[in-house]
Protein backbone atom coordinates (compact mmCIF):
# COMPACT_ATOMS: atom_id res chain seq x y z
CA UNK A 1 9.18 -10.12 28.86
CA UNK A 2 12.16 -7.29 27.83
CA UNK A 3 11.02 -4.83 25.36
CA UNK A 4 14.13 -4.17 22.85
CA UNK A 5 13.93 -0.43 22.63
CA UNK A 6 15.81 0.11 19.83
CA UNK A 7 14.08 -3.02 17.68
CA UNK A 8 10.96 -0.59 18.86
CA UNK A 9 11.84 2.65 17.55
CA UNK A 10 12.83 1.17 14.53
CA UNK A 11 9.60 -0.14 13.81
CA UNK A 12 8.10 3.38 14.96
CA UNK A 13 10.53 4.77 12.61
CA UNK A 14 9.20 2.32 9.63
CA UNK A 15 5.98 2.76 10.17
CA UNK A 16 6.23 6.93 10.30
CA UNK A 17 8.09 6.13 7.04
CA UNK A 18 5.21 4.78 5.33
CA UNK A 19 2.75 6.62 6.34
CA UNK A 20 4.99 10.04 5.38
CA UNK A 21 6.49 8.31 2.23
CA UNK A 22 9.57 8.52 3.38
CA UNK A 23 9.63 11.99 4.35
CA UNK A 24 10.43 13.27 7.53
CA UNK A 25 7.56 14.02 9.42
CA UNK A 26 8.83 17.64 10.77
CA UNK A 27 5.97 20.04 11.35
CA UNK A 28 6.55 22.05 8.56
CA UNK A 29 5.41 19.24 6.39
CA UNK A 30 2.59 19.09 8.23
CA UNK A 31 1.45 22.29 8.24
CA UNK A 32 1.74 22.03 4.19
CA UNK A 33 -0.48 18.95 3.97
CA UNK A 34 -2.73 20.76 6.36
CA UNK A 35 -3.54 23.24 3.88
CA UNK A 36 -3.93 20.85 1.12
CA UNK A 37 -6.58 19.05 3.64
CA UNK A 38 -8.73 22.14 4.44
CA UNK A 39 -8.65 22.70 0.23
CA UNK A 40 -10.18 19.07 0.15
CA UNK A 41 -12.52 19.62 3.36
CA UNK A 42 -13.73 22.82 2.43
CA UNK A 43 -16.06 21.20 0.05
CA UNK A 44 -18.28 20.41 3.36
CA UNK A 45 -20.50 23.13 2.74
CA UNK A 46 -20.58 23.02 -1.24
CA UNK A 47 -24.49 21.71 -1.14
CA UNK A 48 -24.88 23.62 1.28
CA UNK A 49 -24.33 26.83 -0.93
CA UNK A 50 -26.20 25.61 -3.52
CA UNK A 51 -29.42 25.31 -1.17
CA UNK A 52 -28.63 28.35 0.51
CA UNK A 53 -28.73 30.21 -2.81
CA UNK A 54 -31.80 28.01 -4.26
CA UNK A 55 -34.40 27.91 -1.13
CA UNK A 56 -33.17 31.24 1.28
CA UNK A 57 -31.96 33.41 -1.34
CA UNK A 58 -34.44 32.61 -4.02
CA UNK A 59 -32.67 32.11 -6.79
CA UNK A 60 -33.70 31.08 -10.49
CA UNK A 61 -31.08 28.24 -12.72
CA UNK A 62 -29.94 31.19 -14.76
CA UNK A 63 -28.98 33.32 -11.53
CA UNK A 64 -26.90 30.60 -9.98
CA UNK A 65 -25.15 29.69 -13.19
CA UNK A 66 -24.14 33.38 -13.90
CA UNK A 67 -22.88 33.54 -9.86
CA UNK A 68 -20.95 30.21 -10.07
CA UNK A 69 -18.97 31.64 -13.27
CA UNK A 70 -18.14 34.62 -11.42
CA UNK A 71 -16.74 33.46 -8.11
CA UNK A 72 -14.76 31.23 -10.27
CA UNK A 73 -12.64 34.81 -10.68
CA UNK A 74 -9.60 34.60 -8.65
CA UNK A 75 -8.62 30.97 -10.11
CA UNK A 76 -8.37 32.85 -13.49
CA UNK A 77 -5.81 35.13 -11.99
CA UNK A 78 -3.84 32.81 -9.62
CA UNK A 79 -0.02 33.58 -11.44
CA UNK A 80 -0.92 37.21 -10.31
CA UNK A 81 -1.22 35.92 -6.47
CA UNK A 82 2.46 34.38 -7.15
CA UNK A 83 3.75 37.10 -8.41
CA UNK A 84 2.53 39.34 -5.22
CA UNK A 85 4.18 36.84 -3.40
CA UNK A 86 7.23 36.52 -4.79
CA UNK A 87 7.46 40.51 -4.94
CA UNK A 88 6.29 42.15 -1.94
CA UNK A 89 7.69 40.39 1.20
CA UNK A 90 5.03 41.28 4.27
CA UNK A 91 7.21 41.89 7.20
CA UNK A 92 9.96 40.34 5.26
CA UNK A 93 8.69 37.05 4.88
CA UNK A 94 6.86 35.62 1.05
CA UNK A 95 5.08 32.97 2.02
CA UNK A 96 3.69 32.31 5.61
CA UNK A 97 2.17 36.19 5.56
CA UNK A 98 0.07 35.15 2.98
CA UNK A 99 -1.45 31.71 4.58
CA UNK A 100 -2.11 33.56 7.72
CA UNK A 101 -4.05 36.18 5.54
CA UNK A 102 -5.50 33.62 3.06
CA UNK A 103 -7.11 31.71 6.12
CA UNK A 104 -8.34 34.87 7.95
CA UNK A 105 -10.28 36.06 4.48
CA UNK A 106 -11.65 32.54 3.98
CA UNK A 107 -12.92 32.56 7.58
CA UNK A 108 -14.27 35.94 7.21
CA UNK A 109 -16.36 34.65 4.00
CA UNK A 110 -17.83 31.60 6.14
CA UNK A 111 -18.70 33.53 8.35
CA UNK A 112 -20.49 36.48 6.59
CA UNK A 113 -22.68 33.33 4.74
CA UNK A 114 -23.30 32.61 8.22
CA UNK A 115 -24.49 35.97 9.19
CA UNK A 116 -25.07 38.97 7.17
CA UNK A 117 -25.66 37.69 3.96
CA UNK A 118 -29.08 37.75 2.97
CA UNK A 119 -29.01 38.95 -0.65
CA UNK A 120 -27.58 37.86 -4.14
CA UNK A 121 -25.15 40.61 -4.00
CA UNK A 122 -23.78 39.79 -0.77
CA UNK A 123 -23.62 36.17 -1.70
CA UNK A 124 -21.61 36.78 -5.06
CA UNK A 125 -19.38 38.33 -2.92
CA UNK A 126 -19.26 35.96 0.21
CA UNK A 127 -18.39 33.25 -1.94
CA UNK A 128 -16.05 35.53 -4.05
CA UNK A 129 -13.92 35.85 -1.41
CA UNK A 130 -13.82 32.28 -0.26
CA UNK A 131 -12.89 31.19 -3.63
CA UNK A 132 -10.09 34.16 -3.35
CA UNK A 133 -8.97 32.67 -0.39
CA UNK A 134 -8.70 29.07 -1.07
CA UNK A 135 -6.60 30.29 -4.67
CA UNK A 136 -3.84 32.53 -2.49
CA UNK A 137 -3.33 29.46 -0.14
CA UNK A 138 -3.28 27.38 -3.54
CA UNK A 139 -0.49 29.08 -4.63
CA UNK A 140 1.38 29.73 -1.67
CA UNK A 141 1.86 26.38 -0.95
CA UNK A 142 1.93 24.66 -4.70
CA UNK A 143 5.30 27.15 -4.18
CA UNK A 144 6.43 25.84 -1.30
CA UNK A 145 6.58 22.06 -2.42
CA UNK A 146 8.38 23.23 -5.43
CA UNK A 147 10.97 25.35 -3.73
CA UNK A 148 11.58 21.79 -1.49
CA UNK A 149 11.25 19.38 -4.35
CA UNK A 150 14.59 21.62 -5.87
CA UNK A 151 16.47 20.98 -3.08
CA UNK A 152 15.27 16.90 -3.11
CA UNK A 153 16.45 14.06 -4.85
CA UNK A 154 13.51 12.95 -7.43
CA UNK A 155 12.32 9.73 -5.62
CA UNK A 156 11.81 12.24 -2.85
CA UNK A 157 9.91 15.01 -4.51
CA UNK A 158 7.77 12.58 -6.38
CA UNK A 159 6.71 10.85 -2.54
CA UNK A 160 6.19 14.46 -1.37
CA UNK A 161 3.91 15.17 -4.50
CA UNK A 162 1.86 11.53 -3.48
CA UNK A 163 1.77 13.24 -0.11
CA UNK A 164 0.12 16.36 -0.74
CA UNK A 165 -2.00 14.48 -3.15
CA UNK A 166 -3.54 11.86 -0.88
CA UNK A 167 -3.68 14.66 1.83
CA UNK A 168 -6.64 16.94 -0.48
CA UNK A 169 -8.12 13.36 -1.91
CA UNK A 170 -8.59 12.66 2.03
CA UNK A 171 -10.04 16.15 2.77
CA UNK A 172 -12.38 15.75 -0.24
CA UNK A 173 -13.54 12.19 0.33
CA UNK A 174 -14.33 12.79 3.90
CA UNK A 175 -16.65 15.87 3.00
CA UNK A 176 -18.34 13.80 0.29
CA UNK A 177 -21.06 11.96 1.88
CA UNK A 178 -21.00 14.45 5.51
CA UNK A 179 -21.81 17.30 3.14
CA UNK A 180 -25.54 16.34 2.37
CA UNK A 181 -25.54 14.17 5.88
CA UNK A 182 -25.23 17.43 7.64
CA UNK A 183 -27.98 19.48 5.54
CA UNK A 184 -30.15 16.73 6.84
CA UNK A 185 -29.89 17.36 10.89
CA UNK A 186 -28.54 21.13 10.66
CA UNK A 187 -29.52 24.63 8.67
CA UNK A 188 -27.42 25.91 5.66
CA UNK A 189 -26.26 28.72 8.17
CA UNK A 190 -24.55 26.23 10.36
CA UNK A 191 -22.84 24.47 7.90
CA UNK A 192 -21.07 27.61 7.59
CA UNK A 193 -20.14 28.49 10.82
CA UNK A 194 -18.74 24.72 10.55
CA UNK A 195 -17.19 24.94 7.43
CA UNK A 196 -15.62 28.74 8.86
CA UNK A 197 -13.63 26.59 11.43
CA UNK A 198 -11.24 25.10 8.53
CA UNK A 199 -9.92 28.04 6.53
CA UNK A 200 -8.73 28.64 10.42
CA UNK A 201 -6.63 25.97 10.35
CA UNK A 202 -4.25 27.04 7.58
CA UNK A 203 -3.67 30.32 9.46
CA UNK A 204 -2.68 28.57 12.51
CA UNK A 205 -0.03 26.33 10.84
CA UNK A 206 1.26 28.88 8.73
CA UNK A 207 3.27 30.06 11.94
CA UNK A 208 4.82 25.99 11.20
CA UNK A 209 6.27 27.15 7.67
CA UNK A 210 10.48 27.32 8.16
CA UNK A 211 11.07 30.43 6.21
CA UNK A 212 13.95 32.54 6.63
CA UNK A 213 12.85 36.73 5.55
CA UNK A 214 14.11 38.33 3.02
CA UNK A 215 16.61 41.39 3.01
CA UNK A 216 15.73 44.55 2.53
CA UNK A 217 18.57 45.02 -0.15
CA UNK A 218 20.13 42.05 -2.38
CA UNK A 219 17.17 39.60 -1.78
CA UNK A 220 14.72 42.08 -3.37
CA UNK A 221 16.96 43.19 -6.25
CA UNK A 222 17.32 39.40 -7.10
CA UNK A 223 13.91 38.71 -6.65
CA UNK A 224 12.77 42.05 -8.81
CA UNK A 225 14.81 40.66 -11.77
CA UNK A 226 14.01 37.43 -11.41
CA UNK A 227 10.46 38.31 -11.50
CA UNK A 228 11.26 40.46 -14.84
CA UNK A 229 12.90 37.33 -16.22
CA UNK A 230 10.02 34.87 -15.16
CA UNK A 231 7.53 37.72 -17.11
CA UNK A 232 9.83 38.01 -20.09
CA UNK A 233 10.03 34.63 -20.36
CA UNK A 234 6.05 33.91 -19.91
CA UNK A 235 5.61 36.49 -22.80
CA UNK A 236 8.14 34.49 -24.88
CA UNK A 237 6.65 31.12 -24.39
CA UNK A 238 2.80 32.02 -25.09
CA UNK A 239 3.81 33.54 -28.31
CA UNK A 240 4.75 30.34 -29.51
CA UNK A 241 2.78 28.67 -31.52
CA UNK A 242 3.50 25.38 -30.07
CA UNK A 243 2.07 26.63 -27.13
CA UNK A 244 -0.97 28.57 -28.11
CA UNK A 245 -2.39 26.56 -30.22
CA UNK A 246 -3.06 23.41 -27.81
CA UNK A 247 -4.47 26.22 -25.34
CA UNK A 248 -6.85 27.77 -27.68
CA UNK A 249 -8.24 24.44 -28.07
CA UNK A 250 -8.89 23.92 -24.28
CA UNK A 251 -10.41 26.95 -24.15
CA UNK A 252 -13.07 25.85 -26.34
CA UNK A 253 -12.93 22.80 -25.19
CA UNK A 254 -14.03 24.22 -22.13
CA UNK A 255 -15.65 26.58 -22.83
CA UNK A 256 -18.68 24.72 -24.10
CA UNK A 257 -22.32 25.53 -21.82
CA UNK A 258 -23.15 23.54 -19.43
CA UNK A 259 -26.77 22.84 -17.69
CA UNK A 260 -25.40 22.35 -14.05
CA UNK A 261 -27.52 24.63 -12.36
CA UNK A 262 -30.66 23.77 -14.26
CA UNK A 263 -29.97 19.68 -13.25
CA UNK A 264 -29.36 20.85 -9.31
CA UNK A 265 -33.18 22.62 -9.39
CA UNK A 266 -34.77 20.08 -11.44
CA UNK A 267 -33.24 16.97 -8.53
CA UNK A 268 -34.74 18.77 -5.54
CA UNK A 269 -38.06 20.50 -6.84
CA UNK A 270 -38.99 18.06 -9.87
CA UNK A 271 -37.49 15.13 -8.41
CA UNK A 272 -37.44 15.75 -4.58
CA UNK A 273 -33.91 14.60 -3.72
CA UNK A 274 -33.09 14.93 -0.45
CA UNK A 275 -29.63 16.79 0.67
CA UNK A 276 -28.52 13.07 2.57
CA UNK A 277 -28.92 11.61 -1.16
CA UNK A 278 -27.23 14.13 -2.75
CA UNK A 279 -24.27 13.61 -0.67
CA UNK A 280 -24.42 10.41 -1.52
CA UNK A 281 -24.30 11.53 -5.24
CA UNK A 282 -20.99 13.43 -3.89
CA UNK A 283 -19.58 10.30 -2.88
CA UNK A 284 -19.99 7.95 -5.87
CA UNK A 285 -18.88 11.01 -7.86
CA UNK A 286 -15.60 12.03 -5.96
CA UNK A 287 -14.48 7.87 -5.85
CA UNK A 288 -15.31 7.66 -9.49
CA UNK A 289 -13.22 10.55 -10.09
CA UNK A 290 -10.69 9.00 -8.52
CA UNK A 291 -11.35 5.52 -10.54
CA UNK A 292 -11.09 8.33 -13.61
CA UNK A 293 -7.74 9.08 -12.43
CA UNK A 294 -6.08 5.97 -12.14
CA UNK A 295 -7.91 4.37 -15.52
CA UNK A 296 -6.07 6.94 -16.89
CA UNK A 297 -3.05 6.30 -15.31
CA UNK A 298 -2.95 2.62 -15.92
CA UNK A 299 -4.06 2.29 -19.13
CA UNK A 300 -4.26 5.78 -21.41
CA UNK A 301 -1.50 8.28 -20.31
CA UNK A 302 0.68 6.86 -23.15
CA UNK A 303 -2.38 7.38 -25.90
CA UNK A 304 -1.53 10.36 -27.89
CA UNK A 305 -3.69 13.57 -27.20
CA UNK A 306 -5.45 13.74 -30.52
CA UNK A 307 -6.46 10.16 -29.72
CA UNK A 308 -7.59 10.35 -26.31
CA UNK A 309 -9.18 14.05 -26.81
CA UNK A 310 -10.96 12.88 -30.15
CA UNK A 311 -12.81 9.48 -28.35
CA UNK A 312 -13.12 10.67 -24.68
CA UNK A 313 -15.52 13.83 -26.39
CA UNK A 314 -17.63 11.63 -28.35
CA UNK A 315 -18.19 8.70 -25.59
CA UNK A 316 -18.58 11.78 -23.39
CA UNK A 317 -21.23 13.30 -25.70
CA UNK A 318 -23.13 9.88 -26.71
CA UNK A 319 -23.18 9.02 -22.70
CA UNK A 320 -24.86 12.23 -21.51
CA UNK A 321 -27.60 12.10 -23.98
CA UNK A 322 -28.61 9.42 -21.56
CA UNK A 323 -29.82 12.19 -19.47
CA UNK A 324 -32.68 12.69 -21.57
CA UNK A 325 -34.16 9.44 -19.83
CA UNK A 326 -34.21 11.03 -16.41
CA UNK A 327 -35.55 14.55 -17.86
CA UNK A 328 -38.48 12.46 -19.30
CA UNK A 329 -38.69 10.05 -16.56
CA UNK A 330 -38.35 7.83 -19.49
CA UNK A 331 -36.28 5.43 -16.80
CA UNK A 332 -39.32 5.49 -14.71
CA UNK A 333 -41.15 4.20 -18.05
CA UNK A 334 -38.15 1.51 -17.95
CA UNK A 335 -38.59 0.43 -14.70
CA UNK A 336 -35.78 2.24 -12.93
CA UNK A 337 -35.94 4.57 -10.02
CA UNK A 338 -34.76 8.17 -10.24
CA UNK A 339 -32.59 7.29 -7.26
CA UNK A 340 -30.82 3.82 -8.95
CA UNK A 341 -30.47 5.96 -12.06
CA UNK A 342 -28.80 9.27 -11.02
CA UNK A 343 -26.16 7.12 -9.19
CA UNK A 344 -25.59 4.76 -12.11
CA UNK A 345 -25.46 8.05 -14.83
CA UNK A 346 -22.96 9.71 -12.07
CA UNK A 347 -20.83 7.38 -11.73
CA UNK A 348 -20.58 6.51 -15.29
CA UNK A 349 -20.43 10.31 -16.40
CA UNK A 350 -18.17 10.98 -13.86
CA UNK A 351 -15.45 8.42 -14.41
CA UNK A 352 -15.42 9.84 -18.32
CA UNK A 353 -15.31 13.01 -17.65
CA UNK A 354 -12.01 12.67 -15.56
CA UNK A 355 -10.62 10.92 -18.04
CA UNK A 356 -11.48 13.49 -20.48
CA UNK A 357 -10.16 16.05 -18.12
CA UNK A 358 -7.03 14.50 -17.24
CA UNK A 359 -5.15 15.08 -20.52
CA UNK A 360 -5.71 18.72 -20.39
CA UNK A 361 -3.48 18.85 -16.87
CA UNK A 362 -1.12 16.39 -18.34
CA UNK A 363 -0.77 18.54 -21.79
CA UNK A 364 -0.55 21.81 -19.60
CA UNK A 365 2.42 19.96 -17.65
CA UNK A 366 4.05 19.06 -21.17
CA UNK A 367 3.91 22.59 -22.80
CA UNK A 368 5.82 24.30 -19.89
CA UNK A 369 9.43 24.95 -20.35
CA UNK A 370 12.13 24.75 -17.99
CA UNK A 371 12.12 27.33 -16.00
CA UNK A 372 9.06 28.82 -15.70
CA UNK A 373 7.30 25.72 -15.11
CA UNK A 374 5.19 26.55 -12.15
CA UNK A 375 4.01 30.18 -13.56
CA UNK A 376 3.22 29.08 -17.04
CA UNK A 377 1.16 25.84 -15.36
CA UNK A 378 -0.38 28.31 -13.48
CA UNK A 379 -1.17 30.72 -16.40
CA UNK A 380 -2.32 27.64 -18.93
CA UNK A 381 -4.87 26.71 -16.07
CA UNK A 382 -6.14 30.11 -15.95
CA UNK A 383 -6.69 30.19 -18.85
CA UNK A 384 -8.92 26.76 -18.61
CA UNK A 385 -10.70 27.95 -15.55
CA UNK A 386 -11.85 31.14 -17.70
CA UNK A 387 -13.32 28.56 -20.04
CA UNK A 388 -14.90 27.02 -17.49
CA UNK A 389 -16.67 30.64 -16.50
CA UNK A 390 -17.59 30.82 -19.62
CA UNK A 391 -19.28 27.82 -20.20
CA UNK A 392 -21.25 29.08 -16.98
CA UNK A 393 -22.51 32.33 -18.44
CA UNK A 394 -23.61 30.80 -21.91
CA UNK A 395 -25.62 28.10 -19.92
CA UNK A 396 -27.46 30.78 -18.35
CA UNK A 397 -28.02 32.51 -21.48
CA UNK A 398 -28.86 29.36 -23.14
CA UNK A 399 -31.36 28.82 -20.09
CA UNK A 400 -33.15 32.05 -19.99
CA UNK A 401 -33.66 32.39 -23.70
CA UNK A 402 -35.66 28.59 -23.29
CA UNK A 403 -37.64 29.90 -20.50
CA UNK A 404 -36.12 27.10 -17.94
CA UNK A 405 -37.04 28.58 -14.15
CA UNK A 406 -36.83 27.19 -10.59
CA UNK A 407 -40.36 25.72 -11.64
CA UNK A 408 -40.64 25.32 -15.69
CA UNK A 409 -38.48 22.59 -17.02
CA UNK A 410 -40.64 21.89 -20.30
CA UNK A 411 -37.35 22.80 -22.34
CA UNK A 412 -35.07 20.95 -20.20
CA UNK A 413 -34.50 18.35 -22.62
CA UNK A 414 -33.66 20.32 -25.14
CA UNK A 415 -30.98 21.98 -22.55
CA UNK A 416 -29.73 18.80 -22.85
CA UNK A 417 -29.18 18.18 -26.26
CA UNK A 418 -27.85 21.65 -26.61
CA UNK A 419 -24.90 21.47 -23.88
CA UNK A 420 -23.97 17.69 -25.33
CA UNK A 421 -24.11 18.33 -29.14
CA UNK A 422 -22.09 21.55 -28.21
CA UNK A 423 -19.25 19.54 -26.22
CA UNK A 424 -18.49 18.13 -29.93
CA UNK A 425 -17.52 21.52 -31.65
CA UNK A 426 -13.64 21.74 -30.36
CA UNK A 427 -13.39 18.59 -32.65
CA UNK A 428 -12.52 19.86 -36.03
CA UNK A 429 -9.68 21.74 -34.00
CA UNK A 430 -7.79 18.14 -32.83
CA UNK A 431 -5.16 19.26 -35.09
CA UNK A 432 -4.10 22.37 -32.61
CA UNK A 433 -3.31 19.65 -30.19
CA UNK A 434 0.04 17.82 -30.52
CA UNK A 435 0.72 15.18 -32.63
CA UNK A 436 3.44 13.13 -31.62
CA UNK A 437 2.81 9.77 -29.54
CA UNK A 438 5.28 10.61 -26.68
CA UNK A 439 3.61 11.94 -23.63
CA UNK A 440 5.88 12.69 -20.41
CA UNK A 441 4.80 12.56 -16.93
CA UNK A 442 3.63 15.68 -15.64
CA UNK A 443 5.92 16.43 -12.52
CA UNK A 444 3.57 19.17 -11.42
CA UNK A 445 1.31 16.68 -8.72
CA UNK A 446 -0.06 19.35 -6.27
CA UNK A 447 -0.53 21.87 -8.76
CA UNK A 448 -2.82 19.10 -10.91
CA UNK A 449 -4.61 18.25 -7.56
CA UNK A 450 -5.37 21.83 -6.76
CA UNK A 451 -6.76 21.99 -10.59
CA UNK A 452 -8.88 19.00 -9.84
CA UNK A 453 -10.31 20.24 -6.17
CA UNK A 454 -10.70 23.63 -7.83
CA UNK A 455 -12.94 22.55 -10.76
CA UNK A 456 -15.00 20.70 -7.91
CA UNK A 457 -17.50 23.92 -7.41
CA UNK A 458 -18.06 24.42 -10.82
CA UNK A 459 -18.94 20.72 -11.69
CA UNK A 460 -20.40 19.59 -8.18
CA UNK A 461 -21.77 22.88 -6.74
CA UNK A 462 -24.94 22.14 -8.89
CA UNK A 463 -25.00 18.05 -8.24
């Protein structure tokens, strides 16, 4: 039997089509949906921190909640990592520097968890510098799509954007389950040295990245002004009211406590999950997010923001009063198992709260101008990731002034009924939000990804 070779590569060449979107698989883009990967796969050792800083380093709620709101640091400053980019060149070159650099430091944080850490000091800034790491490579290569989604047609930037997308979703749905699997059969410590072998990875294909260096001369001049512009521009664009308002609202929005750390203590000492189940949790959790997502999608992205913001906190607020059931092992009263329940309330919880959260990406996509799109993204989520410190430190405060330890939850219900109640005070403030029924598309993919896998420690750290 002949073999047509040209029938064949054509059907090599369809398939490669499909699976790249019709991109061209060169290895540049697959050094950028490398990184995008290891920011989905680095969430491997996410229970494993939270053990690590619960049963080795001792930790009470209050002490992990005030740690987890300030590693959260370096997302709150990410348009200052783009800016350092854009204006000091290493050897020349903007971008592929920077990856090498990002990787080494997010190696070097692994790897110190791994080691030498053995205080909450230490710890706070182990994970610091992880979380530093992970934002620079963010950044670098949310740039990098842009600056090839100019030069592309828009059917081709939006299959790049899909790309990247289903390239962290992969990363992050892999990790899921294997993240409590491992905690089962291995020690917290070697979860690290694991998890250490990724950040790796995006230093290695950084040397992939086509990038041409800058002159000493005219390149920097331009770049120096354009920089001034960008800045000028920012500063005109937050002033507006337009603009401020809908963030303000965000920020309280977001800014609301939460009881994270306080649940993660009470499902392994009160409860006695085991790390397997919890990655199971993980699971159901990271494919209802994703069922979030496209619910959204399908059915609510043309629902105006008032709307959508208005129901999605009150079904949000009603729903996690059902909490109080598992507090009081009230379900156990009702005949279902702590197990069966936590799933159910995960799922259910989880799902919601994406679609809550998605409007906030898609009405940070909206309020940026032409122009300065990427920055002013970048700045708006800043701002929401300072929020979501926030909401950190006032759940510890909220914790230690009701007494709530690794041992005493007595008040835990009433931790409850605080952090829900509270997630309805941004309401009288729906008017800050806009009012019109026409909602674009946000065309920012990656960078609304990168938002998603980045809120992932603050909301999952603590399962």
């Amino acid at each position: 039997m002949l073999i047509d070779s040209s029938g064949l590569s054509k059907v090599k060449d369809s398939v490669t089509e499909k699976i790249f979107f019709g991109n061209e698989p060169t290895a540049e883009l697959i050094a950028i949906l490398t990184v995008y990967f290891v920011q989905g796969i680095l969430g491997l050792a996410r229970l494993a921190v939270s053990f690590f800083l619960k049963d080795e380093l001792l930790l009470s709620p209050v002490q992990v909640s005030a740690l987890l709101g300030i590693v959260a640091l370096p997302w709150m400053i990410k348009p200052v990592f783009g800016f350092i980019s854009d204006g000091l060149p290493i050897f020349g070159y903007r971008r592929r520097p920077y990856l090498i650099l990002s990787g080494i430091l997010g190696a070097v944080s692994w790897v110190s968890l791994a080691t030498i850490v053995h205080d909450k000091w230490a710890a706070t800034i182990a994970i610091a510098l992880g979380s530093l790491s992970v934002a620079v490579s963010d950044v670098i290569v949310d740039s990098l799509v842009v600056e090839r989604a100019r030069v592309e047609s828009q059917a081709e930037a939006g299959s790049l954007q899909s790309l990247c997308w289903g390239a962290s979703a992969l990363g992050g749905l892999i990790t899921a389950y294997f993240s409590g699997l491992l905690l089962q059969h291995f020690t917290t410590r070697t979860v690290f040295w694991i998890t250490a072998t990724f950040p790796l990875l995006v230093s290695f294909v950084a040397w992939l990245i086509a990038e041409s260096p800058v002159s000493k001369d005219t390149d920097e001049q331009t770049n120096n002004l354009s920089i001034k512009h960008q800045i000028a521009q920012l500063r005109q664009a937050i002033s507006q009211k337009a603009i401020w308002l809908p963030t303000a609202f965000v920020f309280i929005w977001q800014a609301t406590p939460t009881a994270d750390a306080a649940f993660f203590f009470f499902s392994t000492n009160e409860l006695h999950f085991e790390p397997e189940f919890l990655g199971r949790v993980r699971l159901v959790t990271s494919i209802a997010s994703l069922i979030g997502v496209w619910i959204f999608q399908r059915f609510l992205k043309s629902v105006p923001f008032r709307v959508i913001f208005g129901w999605s906190t009150v079904i949000s607020a009603a729903l996690g009063m059902t909490m109080l059931l598992l507090v009081t092992h009230t379900n156990r009263a009702l005949g279902i198992d702590d197990h069966w329940f936590s799933l159910g309330d995960s799922l259910v919880l989880t799902v919601m709260g994406q679609i809550a959260y998605m409007p906030v990406l898609v009405l940070a996509a909206r309020l940026c101008p032409p122009g300065i799109e990427a920055s002013l993204f970048a700045l708006l989520m800043s701002v929401s990731n300072l929020a979501g410190m926030v909401s950190y430190e006032f759940g510890a405060i909220i914790m230690h002034w009701l007494g709530i330890s690794e041992t005493n939850f007595n008040l835990l219900w009433l931790l409850v009924l605080i952090t829900n109640l509270s997630t309805l005070l941004p309401l009288p403030f729906l008017n800050w939000l806009p009012g019109d029924d026409s909602q674009t598309e946000p065309k920012l993919i990656p960078s609304l990804v990168s938002e998603l896998l980045a809120r992932e420690p603050e909301s999952e750290a603590v399962e």
